[in-house]
N, C-alpha and C. Protein backbone atom coordinates (compact mmCIF):
# COMPACT_ATOMS: atom_id res chain seq x y z
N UNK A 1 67.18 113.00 116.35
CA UNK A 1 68.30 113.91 116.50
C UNK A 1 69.34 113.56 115.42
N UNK A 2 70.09 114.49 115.17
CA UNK A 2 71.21 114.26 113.82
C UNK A 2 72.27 113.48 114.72
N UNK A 3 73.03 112.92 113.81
CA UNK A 3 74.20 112.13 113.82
C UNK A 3 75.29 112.83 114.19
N UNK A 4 76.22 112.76 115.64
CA UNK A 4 76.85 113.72 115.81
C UNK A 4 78.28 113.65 115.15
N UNK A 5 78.95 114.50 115.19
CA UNK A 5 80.30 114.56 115.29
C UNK A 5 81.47 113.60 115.71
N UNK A 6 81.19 113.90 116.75
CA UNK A 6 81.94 113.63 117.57
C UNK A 6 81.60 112.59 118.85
N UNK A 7 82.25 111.30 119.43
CA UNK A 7 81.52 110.73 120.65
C UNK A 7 83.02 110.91 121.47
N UNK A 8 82.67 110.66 122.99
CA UNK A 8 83.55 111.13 123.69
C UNK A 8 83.70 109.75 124.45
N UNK A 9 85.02 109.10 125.06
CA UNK A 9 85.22 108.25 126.17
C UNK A 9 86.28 109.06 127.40
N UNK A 10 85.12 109.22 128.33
CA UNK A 10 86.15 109.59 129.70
C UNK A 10 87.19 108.41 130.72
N UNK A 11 88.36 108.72 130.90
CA UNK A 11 89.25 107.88 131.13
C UNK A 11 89.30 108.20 132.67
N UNK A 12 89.94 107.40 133.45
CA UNK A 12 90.37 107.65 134.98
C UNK A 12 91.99 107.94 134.95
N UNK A 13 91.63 109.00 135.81
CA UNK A 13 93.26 109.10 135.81
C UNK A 13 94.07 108.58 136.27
N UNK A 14 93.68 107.00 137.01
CA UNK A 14 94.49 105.76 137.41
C UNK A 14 95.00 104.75 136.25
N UNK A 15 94.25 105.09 134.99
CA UNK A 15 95.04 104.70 133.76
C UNK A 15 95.06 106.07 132.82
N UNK A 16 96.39 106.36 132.91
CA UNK A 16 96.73 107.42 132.06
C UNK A 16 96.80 107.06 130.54
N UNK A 17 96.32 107.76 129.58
CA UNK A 17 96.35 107.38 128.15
C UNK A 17 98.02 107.72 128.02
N UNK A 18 98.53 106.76 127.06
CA UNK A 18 100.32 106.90 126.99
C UNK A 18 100.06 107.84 125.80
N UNK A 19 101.33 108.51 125.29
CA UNK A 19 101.58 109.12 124.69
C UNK A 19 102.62 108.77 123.37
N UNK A 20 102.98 108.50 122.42
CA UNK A 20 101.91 108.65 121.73
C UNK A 20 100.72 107.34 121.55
N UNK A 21 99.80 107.63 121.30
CA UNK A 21 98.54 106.70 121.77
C UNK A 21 98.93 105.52 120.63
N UNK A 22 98.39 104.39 121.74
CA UNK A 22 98.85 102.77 120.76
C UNK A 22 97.73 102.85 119.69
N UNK A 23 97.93 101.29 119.31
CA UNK A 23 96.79 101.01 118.20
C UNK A 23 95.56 100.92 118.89
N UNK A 24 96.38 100.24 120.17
CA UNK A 24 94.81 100.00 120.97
C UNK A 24 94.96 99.82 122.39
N UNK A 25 93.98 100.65 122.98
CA UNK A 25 94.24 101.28 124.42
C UNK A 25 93.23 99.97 125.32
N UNK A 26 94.31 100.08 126.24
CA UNK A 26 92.96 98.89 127.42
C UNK A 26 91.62 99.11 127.61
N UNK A 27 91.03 98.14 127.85
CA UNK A 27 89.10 98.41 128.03
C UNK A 27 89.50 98.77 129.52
N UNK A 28 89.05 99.73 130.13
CA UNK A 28 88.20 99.97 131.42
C UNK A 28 87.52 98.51 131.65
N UNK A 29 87.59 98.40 133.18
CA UNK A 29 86.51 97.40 134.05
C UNK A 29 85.38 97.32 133.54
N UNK A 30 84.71 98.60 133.43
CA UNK A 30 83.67 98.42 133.47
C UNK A 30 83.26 98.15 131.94
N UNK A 31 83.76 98.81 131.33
CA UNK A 31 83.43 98.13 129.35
C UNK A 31 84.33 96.97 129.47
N UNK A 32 85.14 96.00 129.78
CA UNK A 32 85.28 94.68 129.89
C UNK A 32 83.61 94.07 130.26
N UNK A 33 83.76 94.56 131.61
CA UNK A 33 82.40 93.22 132.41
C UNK A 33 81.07 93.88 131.70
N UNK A 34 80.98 94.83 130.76
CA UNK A 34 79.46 95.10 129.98
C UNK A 34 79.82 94.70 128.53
N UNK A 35 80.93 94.28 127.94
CA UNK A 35 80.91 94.03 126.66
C UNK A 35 81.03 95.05 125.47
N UNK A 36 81.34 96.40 125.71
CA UNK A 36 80.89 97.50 124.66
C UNK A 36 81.76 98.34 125.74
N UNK A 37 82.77 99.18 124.74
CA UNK A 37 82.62 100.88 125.37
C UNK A 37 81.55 101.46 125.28
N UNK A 38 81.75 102.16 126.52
CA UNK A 38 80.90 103.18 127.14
C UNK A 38 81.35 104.69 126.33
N UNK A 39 80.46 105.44 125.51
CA UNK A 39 81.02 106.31 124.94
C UNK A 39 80.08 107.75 125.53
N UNK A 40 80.25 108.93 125.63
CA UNK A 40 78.81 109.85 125.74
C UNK A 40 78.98 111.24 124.32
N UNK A 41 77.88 111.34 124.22
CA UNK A 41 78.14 112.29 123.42
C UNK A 41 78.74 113.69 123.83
N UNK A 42 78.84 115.29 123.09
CA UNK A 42 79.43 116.56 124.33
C UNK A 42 77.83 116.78 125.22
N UNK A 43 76.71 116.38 124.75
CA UNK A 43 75.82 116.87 125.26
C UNK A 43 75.88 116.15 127.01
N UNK A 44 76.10 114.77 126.55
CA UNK A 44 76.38 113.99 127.53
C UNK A 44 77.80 114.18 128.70
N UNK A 45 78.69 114.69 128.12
CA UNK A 45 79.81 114.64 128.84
C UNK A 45 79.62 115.02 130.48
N UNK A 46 79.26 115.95 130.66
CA UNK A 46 78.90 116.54 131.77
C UNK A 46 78.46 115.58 132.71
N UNK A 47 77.14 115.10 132.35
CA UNK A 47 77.07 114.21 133.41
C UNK A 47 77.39 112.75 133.68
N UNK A 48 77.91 112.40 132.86
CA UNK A 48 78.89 111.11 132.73
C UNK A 48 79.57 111.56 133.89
N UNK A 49 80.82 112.64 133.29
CA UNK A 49 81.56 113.21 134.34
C UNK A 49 81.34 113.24 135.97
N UNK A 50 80.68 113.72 135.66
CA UNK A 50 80.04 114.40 137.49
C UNK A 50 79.54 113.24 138.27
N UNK A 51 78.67 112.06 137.63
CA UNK A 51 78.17 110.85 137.74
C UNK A 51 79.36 109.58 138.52
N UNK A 52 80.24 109.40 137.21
CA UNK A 52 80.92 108.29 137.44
C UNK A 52 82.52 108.42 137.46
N UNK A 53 82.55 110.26 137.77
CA UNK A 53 84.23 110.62 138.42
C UNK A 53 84.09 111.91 138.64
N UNK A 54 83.14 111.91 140.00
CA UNK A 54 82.90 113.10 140.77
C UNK A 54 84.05 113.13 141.71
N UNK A 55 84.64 112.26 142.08
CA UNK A 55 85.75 112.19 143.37
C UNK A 55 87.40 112.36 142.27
N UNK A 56 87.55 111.93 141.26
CA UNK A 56 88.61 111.61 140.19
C UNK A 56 89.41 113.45 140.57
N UNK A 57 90.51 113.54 140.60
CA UNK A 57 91.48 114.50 140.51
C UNK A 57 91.69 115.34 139.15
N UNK A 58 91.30 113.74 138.06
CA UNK A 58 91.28 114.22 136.87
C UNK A 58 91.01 113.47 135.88
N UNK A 59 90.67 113.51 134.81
CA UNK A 59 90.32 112.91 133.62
C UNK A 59 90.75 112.68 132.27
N UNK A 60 91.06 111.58 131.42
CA UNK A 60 91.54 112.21 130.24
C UNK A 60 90.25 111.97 129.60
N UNK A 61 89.87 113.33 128.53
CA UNK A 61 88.51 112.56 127.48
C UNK A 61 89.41 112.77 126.04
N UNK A 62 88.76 111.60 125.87
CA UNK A 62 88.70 111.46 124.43
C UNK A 62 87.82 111.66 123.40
N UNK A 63 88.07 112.79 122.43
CA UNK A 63 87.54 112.73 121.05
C UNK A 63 87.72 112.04 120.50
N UNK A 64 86.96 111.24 119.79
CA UNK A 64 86.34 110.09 118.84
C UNK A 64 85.51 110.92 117.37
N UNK A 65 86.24 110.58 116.38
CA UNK A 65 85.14 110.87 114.62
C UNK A 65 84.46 109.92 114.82
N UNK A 66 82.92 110.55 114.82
CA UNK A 66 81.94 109.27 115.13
C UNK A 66 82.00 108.49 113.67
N UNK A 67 82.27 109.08 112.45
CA UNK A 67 82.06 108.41 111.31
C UNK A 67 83.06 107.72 111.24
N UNK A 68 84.03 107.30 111.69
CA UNK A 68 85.11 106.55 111.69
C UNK A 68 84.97 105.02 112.63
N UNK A 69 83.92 105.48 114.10
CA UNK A 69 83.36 103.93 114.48
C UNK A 69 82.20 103.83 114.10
N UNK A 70 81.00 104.35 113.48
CA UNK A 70 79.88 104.29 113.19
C UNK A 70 78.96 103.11 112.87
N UNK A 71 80.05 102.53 112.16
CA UNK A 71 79.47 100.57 112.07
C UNK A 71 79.70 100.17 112.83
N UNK A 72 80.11 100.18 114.27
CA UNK A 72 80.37 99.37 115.51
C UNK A 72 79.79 100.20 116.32
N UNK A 73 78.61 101.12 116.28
CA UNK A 73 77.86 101.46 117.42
C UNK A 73 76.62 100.97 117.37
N UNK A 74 76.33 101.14 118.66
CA UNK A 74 74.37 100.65 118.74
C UNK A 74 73.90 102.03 119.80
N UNK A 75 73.23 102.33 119.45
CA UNK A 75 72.58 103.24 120.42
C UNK A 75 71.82 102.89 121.46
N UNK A 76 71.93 103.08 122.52
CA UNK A 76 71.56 102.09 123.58
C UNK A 76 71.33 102.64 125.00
N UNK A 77 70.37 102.25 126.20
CA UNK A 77 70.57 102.93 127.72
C UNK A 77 71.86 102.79 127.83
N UNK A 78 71.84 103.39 129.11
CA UNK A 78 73.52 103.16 129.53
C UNK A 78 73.93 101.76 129.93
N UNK A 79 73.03 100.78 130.30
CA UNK A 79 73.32 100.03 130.68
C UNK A 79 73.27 98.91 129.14
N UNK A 80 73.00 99.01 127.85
CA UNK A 80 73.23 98.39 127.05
C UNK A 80 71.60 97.32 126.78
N UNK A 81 70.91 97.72 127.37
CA UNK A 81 69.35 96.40 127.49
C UNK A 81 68.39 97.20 126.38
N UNK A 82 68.16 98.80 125.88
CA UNK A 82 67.20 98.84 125.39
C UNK A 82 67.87 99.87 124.54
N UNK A 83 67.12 99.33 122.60
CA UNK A 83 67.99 100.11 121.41
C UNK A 83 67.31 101.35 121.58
N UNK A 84 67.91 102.57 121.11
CA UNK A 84 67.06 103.73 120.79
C UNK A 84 67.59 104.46 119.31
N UNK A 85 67.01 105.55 119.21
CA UNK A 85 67.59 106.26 118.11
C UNK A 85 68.84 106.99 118.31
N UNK A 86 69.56 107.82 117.04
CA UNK A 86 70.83 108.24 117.33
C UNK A 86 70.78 109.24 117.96
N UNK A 87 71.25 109.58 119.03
CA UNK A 87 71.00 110.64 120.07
C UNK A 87 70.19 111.03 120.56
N UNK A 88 69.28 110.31 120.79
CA UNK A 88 67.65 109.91 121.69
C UNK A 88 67.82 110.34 122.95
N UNK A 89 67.12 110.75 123.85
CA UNK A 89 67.54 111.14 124.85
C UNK A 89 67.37 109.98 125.87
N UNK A 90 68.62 110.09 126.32
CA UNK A 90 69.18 108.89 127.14
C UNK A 90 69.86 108.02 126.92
N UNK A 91 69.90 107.63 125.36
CA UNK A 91 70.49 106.96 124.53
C UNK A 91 72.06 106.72 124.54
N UNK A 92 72.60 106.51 124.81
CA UNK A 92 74.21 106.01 124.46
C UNK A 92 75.25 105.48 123.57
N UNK A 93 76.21 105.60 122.80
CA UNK A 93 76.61 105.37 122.02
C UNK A 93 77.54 104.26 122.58
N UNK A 94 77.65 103.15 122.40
CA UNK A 94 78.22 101.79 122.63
C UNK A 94 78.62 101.61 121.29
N UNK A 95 80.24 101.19 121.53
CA UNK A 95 80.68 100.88 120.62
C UNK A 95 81.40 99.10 120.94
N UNK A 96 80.30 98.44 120.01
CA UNK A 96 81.15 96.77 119.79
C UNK A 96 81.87 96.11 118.79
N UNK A 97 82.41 95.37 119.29
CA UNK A 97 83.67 94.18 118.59
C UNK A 97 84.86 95.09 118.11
N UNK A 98 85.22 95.86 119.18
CA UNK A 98 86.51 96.55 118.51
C UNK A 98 86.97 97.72 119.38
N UNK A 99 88.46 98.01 119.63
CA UNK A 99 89.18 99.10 120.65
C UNK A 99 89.26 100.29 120.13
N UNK A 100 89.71 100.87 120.57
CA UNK A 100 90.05 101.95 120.40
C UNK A 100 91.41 102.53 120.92
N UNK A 101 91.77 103.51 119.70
CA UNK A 101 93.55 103.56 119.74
C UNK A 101 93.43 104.79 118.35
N UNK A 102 94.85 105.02 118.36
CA UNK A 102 95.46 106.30 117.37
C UNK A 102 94.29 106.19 116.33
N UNK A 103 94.13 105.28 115.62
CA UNK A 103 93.34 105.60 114.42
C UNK A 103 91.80 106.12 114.47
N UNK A 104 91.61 105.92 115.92
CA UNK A 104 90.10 106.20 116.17
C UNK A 104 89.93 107.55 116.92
N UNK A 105 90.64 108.18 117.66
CA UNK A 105 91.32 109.01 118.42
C UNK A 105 91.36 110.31 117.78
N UNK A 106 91.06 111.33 117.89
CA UNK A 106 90.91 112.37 117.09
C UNK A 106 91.90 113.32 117.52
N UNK A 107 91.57 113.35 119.28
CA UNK A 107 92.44 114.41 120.39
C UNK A 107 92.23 114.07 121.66
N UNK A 108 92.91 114.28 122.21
CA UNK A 108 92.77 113.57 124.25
C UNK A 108 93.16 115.41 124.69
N UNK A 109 92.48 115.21 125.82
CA UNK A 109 92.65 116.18 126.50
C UNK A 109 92.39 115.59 128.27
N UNK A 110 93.22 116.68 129.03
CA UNK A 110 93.16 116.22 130.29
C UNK A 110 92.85 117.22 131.24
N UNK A 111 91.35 116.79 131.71
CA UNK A 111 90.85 117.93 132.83
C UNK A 111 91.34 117.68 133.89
N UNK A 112 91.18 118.68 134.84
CA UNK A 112 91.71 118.99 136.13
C UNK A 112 90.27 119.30 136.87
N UNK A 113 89.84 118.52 137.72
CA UNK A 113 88.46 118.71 138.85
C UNK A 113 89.16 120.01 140.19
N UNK A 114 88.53 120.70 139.93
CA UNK A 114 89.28 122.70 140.63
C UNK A 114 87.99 122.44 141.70
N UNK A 115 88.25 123.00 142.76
CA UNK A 115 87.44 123.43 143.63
C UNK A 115 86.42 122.41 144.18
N UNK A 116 86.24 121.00 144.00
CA UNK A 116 85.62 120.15 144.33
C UNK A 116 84.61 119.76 143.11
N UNK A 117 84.38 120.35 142.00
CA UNK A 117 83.50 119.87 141.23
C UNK A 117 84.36 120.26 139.80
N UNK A 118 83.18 119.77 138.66
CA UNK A 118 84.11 120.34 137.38
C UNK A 118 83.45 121.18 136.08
N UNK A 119 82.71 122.30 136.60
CA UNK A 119 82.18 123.29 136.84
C UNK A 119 83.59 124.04 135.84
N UNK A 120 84.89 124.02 136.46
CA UNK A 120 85.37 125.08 135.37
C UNK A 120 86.14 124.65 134.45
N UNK A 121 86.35 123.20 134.39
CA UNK A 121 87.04 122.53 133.22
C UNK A 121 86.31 122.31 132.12
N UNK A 122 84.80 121.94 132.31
CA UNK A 122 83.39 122.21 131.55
C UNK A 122 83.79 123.52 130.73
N UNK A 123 83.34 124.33 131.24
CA UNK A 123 83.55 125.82 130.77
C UNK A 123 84.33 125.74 129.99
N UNK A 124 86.07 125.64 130.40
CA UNK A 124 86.76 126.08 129.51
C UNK A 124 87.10 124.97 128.41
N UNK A 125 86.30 124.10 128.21
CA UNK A 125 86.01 123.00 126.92
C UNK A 125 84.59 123.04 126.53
N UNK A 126 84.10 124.31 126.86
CA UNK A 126 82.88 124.53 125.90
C UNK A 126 83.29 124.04 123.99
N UNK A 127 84.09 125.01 124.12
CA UNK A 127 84.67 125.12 122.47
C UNK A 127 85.14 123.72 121.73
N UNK A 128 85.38 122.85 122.47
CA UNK A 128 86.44 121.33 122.20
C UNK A 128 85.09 120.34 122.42
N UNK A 129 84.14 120.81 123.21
CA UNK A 129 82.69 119.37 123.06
C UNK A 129 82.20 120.03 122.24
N UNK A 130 82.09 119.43 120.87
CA UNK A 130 81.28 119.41 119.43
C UNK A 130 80.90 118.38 119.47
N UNK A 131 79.13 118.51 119.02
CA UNK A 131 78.20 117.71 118.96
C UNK A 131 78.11 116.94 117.56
């Protein structure tokens, strides 16, 4: 698969991204105790989403220029144990030895989960997940 665009990190809306965005934003729990952000591509977003902040009120995601972390990714399961190719299916974009903040940061946006699922925040960021 080609080299995308764009990689995405979904945020909880129990840590709000500040405004204007630092040099460098806190690791999430869970990319602390795995060593690597957790990044998904737009193909991926969806079910990241639905997966690991199906209950969340809301989300901030972040656009990421993949050519801007590109030397600090590995393509990888989600869980980080087995390499694959760039956008392999299943594959993950992990990004190591380094944060993320303004310079890496392309655009944040903040969904709203409507009606119990996120079914129409999807939709109306068809246009904003570039692959």
């Amino acid at each position: 698969m080609s080299r995308p665009t764009y990689i995405y990190k979904l945020v909880s809306h129990s840590t709000p991204v500040p405004e204007p965005i630092p040099e460098t934003l806190p690791l999430s729990e869970l990319d602390v105790q795995s060593g690597f952000i957790h990044m998904s591509t737009a193909l991926q977003v969806s079910r990241t989403l639905k997966r690991f902040f199906a209950e969340e009120p809301r989300v901030y995601v972040l656009r990421v220029d993949y050519s801007v972390v590109e030397k600090d990714i590995k393509w990888e399961d989600s869980k980080g144990e087995a390499p694959g190719e760039v956008g392999g299916d299943g594959m993950f974009a992990h990004i190591y030895n380094r944060g993320l903040g303004a310079a890496e940061i392309e655009s944040v946006v903040v969904w709203e989960r409507n009606g119990g699922n996120w079914d129409e925040a999807l939709k109306g960021a068809e246009s904003w997940l570039v692959y």
